[in-house]
C-alpha atoms as a PDB file:
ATOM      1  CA  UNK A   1      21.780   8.268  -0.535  1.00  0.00           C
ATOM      2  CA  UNK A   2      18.856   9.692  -1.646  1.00  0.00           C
ATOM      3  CA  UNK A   3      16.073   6.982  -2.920  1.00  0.00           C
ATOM      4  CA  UNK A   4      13.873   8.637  -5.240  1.00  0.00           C
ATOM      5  CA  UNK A   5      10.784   7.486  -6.526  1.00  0.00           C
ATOM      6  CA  UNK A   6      12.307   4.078  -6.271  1.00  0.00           C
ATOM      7  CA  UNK A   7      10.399   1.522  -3.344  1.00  0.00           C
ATOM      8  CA  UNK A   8      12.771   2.508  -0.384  1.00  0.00           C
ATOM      9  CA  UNK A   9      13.253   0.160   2.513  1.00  0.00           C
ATOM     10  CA  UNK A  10       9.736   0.518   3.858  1.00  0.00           C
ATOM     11  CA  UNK A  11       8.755  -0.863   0.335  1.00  0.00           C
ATOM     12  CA  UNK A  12      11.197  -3.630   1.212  1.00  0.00           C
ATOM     13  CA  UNK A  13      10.350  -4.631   4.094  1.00  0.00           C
ATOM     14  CA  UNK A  14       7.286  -4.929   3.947  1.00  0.00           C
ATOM     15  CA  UNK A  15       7.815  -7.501   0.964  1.00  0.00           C
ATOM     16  CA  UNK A  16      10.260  -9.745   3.215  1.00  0.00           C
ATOM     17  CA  UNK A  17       7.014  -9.642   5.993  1.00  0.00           C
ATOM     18  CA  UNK A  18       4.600 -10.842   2.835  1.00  0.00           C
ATOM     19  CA  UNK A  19       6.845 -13.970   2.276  1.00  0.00           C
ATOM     20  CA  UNK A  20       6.669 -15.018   5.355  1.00  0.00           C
ATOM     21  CA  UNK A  21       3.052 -15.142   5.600  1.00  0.00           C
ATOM     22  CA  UNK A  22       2.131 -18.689   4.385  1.00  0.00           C
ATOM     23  CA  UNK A  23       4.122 -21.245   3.612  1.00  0.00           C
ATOM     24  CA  UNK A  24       1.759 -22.699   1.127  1.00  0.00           C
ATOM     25  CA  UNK A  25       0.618 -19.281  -0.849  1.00  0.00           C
ATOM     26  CA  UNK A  26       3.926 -17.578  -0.883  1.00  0.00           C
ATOM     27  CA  UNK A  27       3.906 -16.999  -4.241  1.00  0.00           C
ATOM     28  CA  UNK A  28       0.343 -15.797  -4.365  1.00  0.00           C
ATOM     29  CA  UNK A  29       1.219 -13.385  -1.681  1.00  0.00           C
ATOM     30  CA  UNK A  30       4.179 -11.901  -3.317  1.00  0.00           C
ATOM     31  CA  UNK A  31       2.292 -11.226  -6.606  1.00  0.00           C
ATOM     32  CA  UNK A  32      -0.605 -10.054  -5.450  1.00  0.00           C
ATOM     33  CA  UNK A  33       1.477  -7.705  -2.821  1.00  0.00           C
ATOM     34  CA  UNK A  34       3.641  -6.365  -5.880  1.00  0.00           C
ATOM     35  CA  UNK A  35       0.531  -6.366  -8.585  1.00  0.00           C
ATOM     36  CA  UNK A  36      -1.243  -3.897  -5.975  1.00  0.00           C
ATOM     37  CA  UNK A  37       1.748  -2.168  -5.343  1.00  0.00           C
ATOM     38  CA  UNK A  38       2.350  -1.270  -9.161  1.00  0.00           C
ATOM     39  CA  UNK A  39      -1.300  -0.468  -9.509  1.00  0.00           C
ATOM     40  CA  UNK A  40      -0.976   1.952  -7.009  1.00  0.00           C
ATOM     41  CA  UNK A  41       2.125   3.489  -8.380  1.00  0.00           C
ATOM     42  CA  UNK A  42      -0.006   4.097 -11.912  1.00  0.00           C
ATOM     43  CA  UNK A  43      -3.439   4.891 -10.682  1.00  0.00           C
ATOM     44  CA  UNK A  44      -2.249   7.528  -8.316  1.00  0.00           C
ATOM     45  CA  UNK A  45      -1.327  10.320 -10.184  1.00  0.00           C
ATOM     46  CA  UNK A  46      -3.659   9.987 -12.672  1.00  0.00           C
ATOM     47  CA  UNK A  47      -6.430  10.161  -9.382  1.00  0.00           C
ATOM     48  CA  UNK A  48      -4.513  12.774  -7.789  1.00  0.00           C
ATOM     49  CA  UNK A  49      -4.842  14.434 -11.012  1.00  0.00           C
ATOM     50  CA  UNK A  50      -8.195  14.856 -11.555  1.00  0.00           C
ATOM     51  CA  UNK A  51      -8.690  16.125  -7.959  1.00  0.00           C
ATOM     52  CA  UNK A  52      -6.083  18.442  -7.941  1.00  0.00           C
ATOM     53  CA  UNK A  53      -7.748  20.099 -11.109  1.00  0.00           C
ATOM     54  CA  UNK A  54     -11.562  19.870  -9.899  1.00  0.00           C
ATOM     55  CA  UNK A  55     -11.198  20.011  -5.773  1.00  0.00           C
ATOM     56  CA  UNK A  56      -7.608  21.679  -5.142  1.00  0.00           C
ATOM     57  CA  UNK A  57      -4.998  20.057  -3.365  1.00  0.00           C
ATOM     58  CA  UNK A  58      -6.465  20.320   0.001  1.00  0.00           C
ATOM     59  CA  UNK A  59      -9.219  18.239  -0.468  1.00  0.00           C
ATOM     60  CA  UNK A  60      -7.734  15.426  -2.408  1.00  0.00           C
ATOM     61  CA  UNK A  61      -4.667  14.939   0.153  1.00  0.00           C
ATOM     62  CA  UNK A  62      -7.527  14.792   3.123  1.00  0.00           C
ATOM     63  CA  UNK A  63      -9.203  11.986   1.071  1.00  0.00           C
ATOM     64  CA  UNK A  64      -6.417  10.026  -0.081  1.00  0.00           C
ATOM     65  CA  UNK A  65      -5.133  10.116   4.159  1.00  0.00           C
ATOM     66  CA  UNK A  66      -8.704   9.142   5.291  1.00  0.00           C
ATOM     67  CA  UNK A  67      -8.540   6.384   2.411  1.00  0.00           C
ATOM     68  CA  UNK A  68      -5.235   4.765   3.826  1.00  0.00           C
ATOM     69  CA  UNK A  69      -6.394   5.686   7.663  1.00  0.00           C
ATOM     70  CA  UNK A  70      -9.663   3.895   6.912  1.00  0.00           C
ATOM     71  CA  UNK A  71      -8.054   0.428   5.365  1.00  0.00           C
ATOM     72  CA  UNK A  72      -5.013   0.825   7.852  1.00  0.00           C
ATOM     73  CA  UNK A  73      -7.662   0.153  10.621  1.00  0.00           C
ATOM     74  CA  UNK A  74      -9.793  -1.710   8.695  1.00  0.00           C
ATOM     75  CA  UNK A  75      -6.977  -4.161   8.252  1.00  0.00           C
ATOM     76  CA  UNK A  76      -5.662  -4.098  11.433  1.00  0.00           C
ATOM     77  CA  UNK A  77      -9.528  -5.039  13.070  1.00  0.00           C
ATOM     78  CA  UNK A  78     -10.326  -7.767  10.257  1.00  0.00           C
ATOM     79  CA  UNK A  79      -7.006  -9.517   9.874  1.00  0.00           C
ATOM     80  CA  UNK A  80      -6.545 -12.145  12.463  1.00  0.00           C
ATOM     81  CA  UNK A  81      -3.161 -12.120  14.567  1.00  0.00           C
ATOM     82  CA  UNK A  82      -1.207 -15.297  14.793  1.00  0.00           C
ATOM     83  CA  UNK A  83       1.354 -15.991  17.445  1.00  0.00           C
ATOM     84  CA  UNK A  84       4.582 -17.054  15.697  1.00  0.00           C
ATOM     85  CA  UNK A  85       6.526 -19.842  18.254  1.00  0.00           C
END
C-alpha cells in the first residue's frame, strides 16, 4: 500500500515516542510536535520554491540536507539522555 503524501509510519512513530516523553507536558509535547510538523509540511514547498527558481535544484537539496544534518546532531549533542528503568 502505497502512502502518499500522507505521514507514513516514521511520521507515526515518532509521535507515539513524543507522548512518552513527560508525563506532566504530554500535551504540550504532542502539539508542539504536530504544530512543527504542519509548519513544515506548508513552508517547504513554498522554500523549495524559491530556490529551485533562483539556485537550481542542486543547491537547494544540499541546503535543506545540511539543514536537517545540522539540527539532527545538534539535537542529538544538546538533548540530555535519560535511562528509562
Amino acid at each position: 500500500m502505497r502512502q502518499g503524501a500522507s505521514p507514513g509510519p516514521a511520521e507515526r512513530l515518532i509521535q507515539v515516542h513524543v507522548t512518552e516523553l513527560s508525563q506532566t507536558a504530554r500535551g504540550a509535547a504532542a502539539s508542539l510536535h504536530s504544530s512543527f510538523f504542519y509548519l513544515g509540511q506548508a513552508v517547504g514547498p513554498v522554500v523549495y520554491g524559491y530556490g529551485f527558481a533562483h539556485g537550481g535544484p542542486e543547491p537547494s537539496i544540499l541546503l535543506g540536507a545540511a539543514v536537517v544534518m545540522t539540527v539532527g546532531v545538534a539535537c542529538s549533542r544538546l538533548l540530555r539522555h535519560r535511562s528509562v528503568y
